[in-house]
Protein backbone atom coordinates (compact mmCIF):
# COMPACT_ATOMS: atom_id res chain seq x y z
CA UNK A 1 21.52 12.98 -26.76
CA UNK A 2 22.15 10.24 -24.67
CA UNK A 3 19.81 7.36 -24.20
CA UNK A 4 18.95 8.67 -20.71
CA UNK A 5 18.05 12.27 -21.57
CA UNK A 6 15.65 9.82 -24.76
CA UNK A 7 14.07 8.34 -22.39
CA UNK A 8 13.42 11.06 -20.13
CA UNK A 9 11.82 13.00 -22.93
CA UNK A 10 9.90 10.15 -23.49
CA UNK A 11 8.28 9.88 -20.54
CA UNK A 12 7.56 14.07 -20.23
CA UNK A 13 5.80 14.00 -23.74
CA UNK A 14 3.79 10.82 -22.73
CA UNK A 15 2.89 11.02 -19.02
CA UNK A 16 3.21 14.58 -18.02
CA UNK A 17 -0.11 15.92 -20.03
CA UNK A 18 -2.06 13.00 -18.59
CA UNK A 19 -0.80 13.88 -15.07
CA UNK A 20 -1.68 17.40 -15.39
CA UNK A 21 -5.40 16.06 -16.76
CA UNK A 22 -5.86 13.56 -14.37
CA UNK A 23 -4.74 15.64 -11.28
CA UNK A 24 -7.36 17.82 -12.08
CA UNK A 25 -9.97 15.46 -12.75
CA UNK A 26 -12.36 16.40 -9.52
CA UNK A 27 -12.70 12.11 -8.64
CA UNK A 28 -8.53 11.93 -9.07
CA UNK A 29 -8.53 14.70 -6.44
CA UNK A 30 -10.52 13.69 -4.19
CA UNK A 31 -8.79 10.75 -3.42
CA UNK A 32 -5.05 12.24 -4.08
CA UNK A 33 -6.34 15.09 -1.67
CA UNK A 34 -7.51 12.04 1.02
CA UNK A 35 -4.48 10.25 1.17
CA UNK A 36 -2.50 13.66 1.67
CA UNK A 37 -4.82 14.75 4.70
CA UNK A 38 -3.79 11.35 6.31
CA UNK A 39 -0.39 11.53 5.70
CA UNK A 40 0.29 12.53 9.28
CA UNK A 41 -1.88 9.86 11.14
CA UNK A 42 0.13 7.64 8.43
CA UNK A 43 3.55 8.84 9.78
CA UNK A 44 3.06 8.29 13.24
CA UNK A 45 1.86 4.88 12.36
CA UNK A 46 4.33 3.96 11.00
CA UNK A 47 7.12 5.51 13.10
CA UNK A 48 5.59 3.34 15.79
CA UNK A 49 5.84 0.23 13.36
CA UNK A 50 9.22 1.01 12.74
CA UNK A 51 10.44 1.33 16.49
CA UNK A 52 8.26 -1.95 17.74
CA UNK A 53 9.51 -4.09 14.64
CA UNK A 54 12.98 -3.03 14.11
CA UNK A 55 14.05 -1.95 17.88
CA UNK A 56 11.75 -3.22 20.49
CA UNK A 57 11.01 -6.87 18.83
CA UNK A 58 13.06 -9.47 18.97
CA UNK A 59 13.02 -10.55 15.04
CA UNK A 60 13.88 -7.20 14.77
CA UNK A 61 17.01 -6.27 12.68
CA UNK A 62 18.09 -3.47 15.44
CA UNK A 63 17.15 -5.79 18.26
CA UNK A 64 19.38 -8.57 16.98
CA UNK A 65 22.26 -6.41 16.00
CA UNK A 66 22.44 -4.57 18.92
CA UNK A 67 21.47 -7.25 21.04
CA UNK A 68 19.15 -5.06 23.07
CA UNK A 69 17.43 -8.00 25.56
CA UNK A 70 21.13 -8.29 26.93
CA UNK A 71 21.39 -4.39 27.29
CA UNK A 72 17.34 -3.70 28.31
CA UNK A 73 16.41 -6.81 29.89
CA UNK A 74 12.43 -6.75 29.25
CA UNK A 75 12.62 -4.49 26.61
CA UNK A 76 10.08 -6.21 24.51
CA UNK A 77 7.23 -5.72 26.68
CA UNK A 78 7.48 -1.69 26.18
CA UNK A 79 6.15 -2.77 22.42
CA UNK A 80 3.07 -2.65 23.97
CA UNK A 81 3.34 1.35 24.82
CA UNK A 82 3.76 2.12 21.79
CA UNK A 83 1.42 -0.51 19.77
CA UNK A 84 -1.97 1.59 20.33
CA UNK A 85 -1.06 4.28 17.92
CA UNK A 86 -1.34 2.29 14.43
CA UNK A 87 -4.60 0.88 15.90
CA UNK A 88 -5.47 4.65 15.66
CA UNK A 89 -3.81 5.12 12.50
CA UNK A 90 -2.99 2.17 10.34
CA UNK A 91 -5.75 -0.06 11.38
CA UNK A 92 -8.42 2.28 10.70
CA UNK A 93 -6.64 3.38 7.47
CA UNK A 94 -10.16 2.54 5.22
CA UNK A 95 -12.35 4.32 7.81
CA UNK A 96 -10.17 7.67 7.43
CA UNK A 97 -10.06 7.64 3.63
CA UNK A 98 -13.54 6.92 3.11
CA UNK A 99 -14.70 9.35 4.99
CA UNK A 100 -12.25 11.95 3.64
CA UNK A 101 -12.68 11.23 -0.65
CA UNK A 102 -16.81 11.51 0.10
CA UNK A 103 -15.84 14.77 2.12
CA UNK A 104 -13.57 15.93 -0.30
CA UNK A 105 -15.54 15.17 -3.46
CA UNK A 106 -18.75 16.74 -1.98
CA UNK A 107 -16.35 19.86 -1.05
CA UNK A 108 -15.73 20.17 -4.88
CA UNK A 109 -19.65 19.33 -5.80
CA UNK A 110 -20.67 21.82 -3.74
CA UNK A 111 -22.61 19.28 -1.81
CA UNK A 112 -22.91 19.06 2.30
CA UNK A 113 -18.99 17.98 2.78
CA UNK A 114 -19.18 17.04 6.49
CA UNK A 115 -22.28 14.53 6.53
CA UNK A 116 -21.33 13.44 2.99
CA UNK A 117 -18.41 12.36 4.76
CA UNK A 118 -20.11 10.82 7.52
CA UNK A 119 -22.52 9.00 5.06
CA UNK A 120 -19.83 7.46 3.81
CA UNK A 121 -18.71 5.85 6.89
CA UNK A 122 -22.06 4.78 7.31
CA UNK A 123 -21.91 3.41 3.69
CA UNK A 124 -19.22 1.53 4.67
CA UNK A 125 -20.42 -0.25 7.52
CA UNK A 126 -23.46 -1.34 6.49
CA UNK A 127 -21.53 -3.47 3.51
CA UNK A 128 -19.07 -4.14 6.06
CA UNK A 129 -18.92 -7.94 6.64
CA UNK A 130 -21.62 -9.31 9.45
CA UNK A 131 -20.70 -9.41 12.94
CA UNK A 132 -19.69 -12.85 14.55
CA UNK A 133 -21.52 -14.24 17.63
CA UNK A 134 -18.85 -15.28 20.18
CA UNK A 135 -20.45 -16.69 23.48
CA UNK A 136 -23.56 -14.06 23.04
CA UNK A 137 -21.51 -10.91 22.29
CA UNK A 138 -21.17 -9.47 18.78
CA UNK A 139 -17.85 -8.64 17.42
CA UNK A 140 -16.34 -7.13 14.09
CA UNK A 141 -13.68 -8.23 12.41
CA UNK A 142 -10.96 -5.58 11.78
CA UNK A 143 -9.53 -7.07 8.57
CA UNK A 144 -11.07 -4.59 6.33
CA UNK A 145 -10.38 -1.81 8.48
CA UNK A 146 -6.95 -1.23 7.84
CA UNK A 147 -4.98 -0.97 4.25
CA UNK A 148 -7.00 -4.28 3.04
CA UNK A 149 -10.42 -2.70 3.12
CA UNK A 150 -8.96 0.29 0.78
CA UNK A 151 -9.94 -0.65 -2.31
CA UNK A 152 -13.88 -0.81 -1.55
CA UNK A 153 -13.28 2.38 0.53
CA UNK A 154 -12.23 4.48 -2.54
CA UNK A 155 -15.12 3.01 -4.08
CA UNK A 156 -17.68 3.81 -1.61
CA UNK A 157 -16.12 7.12 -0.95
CA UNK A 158 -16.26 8.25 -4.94
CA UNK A 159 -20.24 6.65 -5.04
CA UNK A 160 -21.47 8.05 -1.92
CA UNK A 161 -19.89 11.71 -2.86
CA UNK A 162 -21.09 11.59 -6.09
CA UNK A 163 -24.31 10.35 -5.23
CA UNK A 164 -25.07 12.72 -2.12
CA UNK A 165 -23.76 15.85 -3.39
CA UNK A 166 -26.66 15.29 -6.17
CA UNK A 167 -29.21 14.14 -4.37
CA UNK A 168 -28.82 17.00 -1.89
CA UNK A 169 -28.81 19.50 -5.11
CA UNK A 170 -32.83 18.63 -5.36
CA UNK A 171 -35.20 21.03 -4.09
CA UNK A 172 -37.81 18.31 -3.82
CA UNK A 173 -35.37 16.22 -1.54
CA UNK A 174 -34.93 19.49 0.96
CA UNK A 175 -36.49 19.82 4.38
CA UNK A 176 -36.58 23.41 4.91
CA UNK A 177 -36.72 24.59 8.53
CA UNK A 178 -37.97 27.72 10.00
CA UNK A 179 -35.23 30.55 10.46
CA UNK A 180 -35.37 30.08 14.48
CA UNK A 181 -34.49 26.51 14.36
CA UNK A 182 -30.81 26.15 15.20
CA UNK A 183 -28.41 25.90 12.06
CA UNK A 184 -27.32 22.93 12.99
CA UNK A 185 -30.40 21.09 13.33
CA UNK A 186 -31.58 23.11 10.06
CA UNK A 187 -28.15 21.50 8.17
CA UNK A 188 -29.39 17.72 9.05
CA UNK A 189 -32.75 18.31 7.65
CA UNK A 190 -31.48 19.59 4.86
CA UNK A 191 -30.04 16.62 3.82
CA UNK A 192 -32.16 13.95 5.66
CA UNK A 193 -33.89 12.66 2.86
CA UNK A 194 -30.54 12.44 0.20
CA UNK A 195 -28.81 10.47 3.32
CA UNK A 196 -31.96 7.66 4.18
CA UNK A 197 -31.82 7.16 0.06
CA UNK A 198 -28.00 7.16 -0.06
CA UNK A 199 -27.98 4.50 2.70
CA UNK A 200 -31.12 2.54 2.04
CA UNK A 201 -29.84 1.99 -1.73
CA UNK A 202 -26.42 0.37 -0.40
CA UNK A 203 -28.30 -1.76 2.51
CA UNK A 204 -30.26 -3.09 -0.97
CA UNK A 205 -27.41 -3.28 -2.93
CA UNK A 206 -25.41 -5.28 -0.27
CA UNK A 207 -27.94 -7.81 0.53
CA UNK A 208 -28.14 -8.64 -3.51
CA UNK A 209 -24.53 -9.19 -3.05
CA UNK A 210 -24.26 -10.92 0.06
CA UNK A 211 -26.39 -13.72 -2.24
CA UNK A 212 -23.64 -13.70 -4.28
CA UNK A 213 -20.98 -13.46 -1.34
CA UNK A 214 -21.97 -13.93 1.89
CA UNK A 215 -19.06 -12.02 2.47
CA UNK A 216 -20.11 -9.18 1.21
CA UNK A 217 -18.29 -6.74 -1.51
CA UNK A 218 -14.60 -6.97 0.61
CA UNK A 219 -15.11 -11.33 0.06
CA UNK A 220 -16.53 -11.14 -3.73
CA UNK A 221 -14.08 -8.47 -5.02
CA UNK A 222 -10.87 -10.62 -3.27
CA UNK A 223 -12.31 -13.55 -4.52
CA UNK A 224 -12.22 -12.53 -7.91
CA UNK A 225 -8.36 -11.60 -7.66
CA UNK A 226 -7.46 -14.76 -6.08
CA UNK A 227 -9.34 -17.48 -8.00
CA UNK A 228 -7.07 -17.24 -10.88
CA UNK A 229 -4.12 -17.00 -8.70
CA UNK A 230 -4.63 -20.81 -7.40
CA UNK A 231 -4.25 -22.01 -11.08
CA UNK A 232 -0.15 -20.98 -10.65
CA UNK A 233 2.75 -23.83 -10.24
CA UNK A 234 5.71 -22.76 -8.81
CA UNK A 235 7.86 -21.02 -11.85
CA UNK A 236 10.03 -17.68 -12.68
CA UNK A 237 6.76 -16.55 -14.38
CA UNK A 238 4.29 -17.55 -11.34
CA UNK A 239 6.96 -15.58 -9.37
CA UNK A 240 6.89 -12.54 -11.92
CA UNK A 241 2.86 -12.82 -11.74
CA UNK A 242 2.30 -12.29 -8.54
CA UNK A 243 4.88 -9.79 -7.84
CA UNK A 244 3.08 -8.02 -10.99
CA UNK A 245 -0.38 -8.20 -9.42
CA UNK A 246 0.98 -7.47 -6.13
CA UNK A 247 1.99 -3.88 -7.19
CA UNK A 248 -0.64 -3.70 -9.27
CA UNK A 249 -3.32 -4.44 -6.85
CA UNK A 250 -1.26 -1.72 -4.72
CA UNK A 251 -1.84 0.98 -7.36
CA UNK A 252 -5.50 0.62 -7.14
CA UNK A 253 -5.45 0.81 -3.84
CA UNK A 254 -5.46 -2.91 -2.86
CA UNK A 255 -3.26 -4.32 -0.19
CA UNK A 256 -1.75 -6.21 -2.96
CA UNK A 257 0.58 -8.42 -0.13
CA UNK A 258 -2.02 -9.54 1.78
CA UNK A 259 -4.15 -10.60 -0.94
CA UNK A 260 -2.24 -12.47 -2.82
CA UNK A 261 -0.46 -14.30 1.01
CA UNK A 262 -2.86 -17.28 1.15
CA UNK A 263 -1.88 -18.39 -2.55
CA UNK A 264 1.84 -17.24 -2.31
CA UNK A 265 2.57 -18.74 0.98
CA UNK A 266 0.76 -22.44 -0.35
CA UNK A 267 2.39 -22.26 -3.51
CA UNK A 268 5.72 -21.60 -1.66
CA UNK A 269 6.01 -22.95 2.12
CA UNK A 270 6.99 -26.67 1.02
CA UNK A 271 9.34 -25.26 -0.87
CA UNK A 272 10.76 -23.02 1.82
CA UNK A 273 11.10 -26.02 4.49
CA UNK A 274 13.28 -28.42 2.04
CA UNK A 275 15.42 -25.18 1.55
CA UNK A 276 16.00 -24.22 5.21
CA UNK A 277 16.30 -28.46 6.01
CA UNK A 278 19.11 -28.30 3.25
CA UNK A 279 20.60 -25.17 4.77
CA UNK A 280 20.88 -27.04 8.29
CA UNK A 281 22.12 -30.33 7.21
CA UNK A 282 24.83 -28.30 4.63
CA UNK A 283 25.21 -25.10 6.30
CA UNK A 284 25.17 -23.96 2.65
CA UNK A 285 22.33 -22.41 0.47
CA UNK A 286 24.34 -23.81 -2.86
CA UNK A 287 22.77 -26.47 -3.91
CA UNK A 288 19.46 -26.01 -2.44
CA UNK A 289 16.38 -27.81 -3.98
CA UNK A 290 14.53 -25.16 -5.09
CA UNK A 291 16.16 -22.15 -5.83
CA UNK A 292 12.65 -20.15 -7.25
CA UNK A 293 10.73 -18.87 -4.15
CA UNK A 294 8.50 -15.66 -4.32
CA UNK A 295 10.86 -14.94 -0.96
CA UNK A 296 14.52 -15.67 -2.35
CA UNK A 297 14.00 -13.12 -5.72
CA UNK A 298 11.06 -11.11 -4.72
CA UNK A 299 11.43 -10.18 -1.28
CA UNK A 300 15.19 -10.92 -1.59
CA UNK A 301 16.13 -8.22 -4.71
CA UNK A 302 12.86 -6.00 -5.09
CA UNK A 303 11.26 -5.32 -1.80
CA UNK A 304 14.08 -2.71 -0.68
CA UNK A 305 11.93 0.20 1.16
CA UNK A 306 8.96 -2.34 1.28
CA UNK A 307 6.63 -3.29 -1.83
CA UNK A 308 7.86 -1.50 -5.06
CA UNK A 309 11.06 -1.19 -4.10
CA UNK A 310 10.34 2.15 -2.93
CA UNK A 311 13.71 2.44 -1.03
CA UNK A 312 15.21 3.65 -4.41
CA UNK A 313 12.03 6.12 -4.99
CA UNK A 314 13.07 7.78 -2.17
CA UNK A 315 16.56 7.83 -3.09
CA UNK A 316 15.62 9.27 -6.44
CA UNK A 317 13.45 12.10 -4.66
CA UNK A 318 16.32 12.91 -2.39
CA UNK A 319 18.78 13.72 -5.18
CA UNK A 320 16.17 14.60 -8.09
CA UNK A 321 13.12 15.98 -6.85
CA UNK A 322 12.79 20.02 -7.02
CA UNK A 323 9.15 19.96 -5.19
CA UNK A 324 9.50 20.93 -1.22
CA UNK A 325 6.41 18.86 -0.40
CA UNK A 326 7.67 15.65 -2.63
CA UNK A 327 11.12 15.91 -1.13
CA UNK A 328 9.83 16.89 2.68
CA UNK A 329 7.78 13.19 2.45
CA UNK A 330 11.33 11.89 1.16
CA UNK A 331 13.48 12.65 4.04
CA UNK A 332 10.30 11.46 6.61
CA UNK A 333 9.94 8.28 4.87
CA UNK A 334 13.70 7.93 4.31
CA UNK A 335 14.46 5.96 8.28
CA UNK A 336 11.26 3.99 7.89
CA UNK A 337 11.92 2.89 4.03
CA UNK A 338 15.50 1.61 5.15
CA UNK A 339 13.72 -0.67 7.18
CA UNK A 340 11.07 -1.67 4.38
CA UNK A 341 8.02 0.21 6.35
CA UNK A 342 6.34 2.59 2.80
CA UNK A 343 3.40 3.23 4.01
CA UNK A 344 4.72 7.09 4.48
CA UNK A 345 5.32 7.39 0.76
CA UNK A 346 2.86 5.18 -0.77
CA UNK A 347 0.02 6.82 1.04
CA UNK A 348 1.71 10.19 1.21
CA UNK A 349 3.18 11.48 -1.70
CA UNK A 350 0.76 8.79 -3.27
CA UNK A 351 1.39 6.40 -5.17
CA UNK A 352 -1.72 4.38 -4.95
CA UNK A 353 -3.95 6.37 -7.99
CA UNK A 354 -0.73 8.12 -9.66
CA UNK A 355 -0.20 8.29 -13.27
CA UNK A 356 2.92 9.22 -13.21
CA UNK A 357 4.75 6.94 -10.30
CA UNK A 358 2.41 3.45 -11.07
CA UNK A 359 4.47 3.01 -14.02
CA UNK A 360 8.12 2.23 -12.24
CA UNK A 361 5.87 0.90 -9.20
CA UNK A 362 4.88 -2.09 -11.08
CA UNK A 363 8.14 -2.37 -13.17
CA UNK A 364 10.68 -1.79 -10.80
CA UNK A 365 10.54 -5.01 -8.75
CA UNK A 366 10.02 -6.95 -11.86
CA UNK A 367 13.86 -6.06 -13.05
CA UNK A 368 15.47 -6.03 -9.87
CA UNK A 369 14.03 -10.04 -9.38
CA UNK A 370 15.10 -10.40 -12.75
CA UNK A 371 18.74 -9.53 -11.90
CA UNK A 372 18.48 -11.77 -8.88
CA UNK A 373 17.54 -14.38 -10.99
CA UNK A 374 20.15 -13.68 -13.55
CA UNK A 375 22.95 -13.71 -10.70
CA UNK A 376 21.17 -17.65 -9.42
CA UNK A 377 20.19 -19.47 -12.04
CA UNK A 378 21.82 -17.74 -15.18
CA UNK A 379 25.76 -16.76 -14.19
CA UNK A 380 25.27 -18.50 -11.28
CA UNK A 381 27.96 -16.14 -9.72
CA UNK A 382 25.72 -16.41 -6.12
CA UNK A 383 23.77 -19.13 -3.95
CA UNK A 384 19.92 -19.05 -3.73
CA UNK A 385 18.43 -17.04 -0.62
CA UNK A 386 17.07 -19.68 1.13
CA UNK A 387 17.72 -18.07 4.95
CA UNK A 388 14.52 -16.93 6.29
CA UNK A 389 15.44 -13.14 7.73
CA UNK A 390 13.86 -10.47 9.25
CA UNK A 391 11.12 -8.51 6.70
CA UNK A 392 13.10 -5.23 8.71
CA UNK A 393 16.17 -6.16 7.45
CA UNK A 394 17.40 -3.43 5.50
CA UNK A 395 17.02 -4.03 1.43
CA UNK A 396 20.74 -4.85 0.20
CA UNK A 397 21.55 -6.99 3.11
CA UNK A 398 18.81 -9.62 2.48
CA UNK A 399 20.13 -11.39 -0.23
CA UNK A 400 23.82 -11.25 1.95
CA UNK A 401 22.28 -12.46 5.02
CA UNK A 402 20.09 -14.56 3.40
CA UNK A 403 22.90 -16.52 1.82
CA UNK A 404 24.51 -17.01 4.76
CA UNK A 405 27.09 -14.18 4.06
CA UNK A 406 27.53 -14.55 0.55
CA UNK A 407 30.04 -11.23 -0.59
CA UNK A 408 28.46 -11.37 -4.26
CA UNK A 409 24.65 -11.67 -3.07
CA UNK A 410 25.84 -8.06 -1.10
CA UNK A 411 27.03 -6.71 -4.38
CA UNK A 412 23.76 -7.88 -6.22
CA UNK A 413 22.08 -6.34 -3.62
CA UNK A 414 23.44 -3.02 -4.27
CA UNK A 415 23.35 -3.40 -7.75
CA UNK A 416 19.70 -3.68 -7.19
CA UNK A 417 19.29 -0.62 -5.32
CA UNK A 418 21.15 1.55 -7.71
CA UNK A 419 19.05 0.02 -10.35
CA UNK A 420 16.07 0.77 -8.81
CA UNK A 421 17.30 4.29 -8.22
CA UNK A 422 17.75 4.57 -12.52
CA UNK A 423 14.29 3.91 -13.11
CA UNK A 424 12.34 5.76 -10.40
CA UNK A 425 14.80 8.62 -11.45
CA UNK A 426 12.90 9.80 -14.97
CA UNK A 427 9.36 9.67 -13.48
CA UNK A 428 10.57 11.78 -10.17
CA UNK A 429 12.21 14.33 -12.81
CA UNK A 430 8.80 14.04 -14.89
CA UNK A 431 6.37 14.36 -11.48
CA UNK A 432 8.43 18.09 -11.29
CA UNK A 433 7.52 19.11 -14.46
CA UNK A 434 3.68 17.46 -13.84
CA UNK A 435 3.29 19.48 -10.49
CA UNK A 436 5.25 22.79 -11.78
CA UNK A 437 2.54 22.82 -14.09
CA UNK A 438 -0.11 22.27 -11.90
CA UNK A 439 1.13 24.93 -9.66
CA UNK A 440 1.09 27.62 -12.74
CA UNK A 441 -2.35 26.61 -13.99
């Protein structure tokens, strides 16, 4: 038996009787069953990030290799056509799952599954940072409304199902209506008393915590993951760290990019500018001053398909996967992951709250910057990628483009891929046998 097929049995024996438990663990389902339902307001997101950024903007990787402002003069400004969509989609992401776990879990608590839901988005708001006073109008900031507010969205969503569906289960909570009274209006009185407590208890809850944060939740739970973050010096291991908690944050549902940016980008601009000021005055990246940026191993080797190097899940699901839903999101996500846009498969298949796929999630990126480094600092067979590029650039070519056209940084760059590929290739072969046993269950 090869070392492979080891490995592979591994994995079944340990992960695939947790998967199977978990999946049907009623919270677990609630919010797999959420991000599913969105998957197609998620698609057309993203399809519209994917033609603005790579086609229709002019950092894009299309736009500049096609050169389409010389072919489409004004091309650009049709970004705008197409831009309202994700704030439909994508920048409402929290709003739509929120509402959808509460629904979902009160569906399987046999609870009121339509207000529960709409509780929930109450819920949400009311914890929801305070509006800002701009020249005597109120306005609310959208920063938690999108994939950065997710995190306290599954959370609300679990509490509010949980705690609705049993509230509402209490005769002494029930307003019973006379037959003639409309069903409708019967159905909101049924529950009127289970929603003022449900929403009353958070209003409470977030004013002890606003003394605490004035924030709110969304400001004390990021403040928590970034305090210790700010204690890093610029290293392989700070770069390892917060690539680590980056995908980690993502698998809980945590926009684990944007909350680690402040700290990654301080830690890492100075550096940046004496490596692009050495690239201009050599018009070489060999030699550069600081050849360890989270940009020239993370993004550079491990961010092909976006975060989690997802590019080679998809890959792996394409050639390996034997379930027609798993491998339908593979071939949608497939022209958006060569351009690193994951939300599709992330959020789709998901990843975010998945025994099974978390595992080479979090791992993958962590040996694929370890080869880069290897290939820098180690054999030194390749310059450091120092050339700031397009984030649309697809995977392989960053560290070739961002080298200035180094032939072994495209090799690496492969070699990266197809490692990526190995190790998402067990768990995709293991998330079969997971949802074939589901299925017969």
């Amino acid at each position: 038996m090869s070392f492979m097929d080891k490995f592979q049995n591994i994995i079944e024996r340990l992960l695939v009787p947790i998967a199977s438990k978990l999946n049907a663990q009623r919270h677990v389902c609630a919010v797999r069953d959420a991000f599913i339902l969105s998957f197609p307001l998620t698609m057309a997101g993203s399809l519209m990030v994917l033609l603005n950024n790579v086609f229709l903007s002019a950092d894009g990787f299309m736009f500049k290799l096609l050169q389409f402002d010389k072919l489409f003069p004004g091309i650009v400004q049709f970004q705008a056509v197409f831009a309202p969509v994700v704030k439909g989609s994508a920048d409402i992401f929290s709003i739509l799952i929120v509402f959808l776990i509460a629904r979902n879990l009160a569906k399987l608590l046999d609870g009121d599954d339509l207000l529960t839901g709409l509780t929930a988005v109450s819920v949400y708001f009311i914890i929801y940072p305070d509006y800002f006073n701009n020249e005597g109008i109120n306005y609310i900031t959208t920063q938690y409304t999108g994939a950065q507010g997710l995190f306290v969205a599954i959370l609300v969503g679990l509490l509010v199902g949980e705690l609705m569906s049993r509230l509402s289960q209490s005769d002494k909570l029930e307003i019973k209506m006379p037959e003639q009274v409309p069903p409708a209006v019967a159905r909101s009185f049924k529950v009127l008393i289970p929603i003022i407590i449900t929403t009353v208890f958070f209003s409470v809850l977030n004013y002890f915590v606003k003394m605490v944060a004035p924030g709110g939740l969304h400001e004390l739970i990021y403040s928590i993951i970034q305090t210790p973050l700010t204690k890093m010096s610029q290293s392989l291991f700070s770069v390892l760290i917060l690539s680590l908690l980056s995908q980690s944050l993502w698998a809980m549902g945590i926009h684990g990019p944007n909350t680690i940016a402040a700290i990654r980008d301080t830690m890492f601009s100075e550096a940046g500018n004496a490596n692009l000021l050495h690239f201009a005055e050599t018009g070489s990246t060999w030699g550069a001053p600081y050849p360890i940026t989270y940009s020239g191993l993370v993004t550079a080797f491990s961010e092909y398909g976006g975060s989690g190097a997802t590019l080679g899940l998809i890959i792996a699901m394409l050639i390996f996967s034997k379930n027609k839903e798993s491998k339908s999101i593979a071939k949608l996500s497939l022209a958006p992951g060569l351009f690193n846009i994951n939300e599709m498969i992330i959020f789709g298949l998901p990843i975010v709250l998945n025994p099974i796929y978390i595992i080479p999630f979090i791992i993958t990126p962590l040996v694929t910057t370890l080869i880069g480094y290897t290939a820098v600092m180690i054999l030194k067979i390749m310059p450091p990628v120092t050339i700031g590029i397009p984030w649309t650039t697809p995977g392989p070519l960053m560290p070739f483009l961002g080298t200035g056209g180094n032939i072994t940084a495209l090799f690496v760059g492969f070699l990266c891929l197809a490692v990526s590929v190995i190790i998402y290739s067990p768990f995709v072969i293991a998330a079969n046998k997971a949802a074939r046993l589901e299925n017969e269950a």
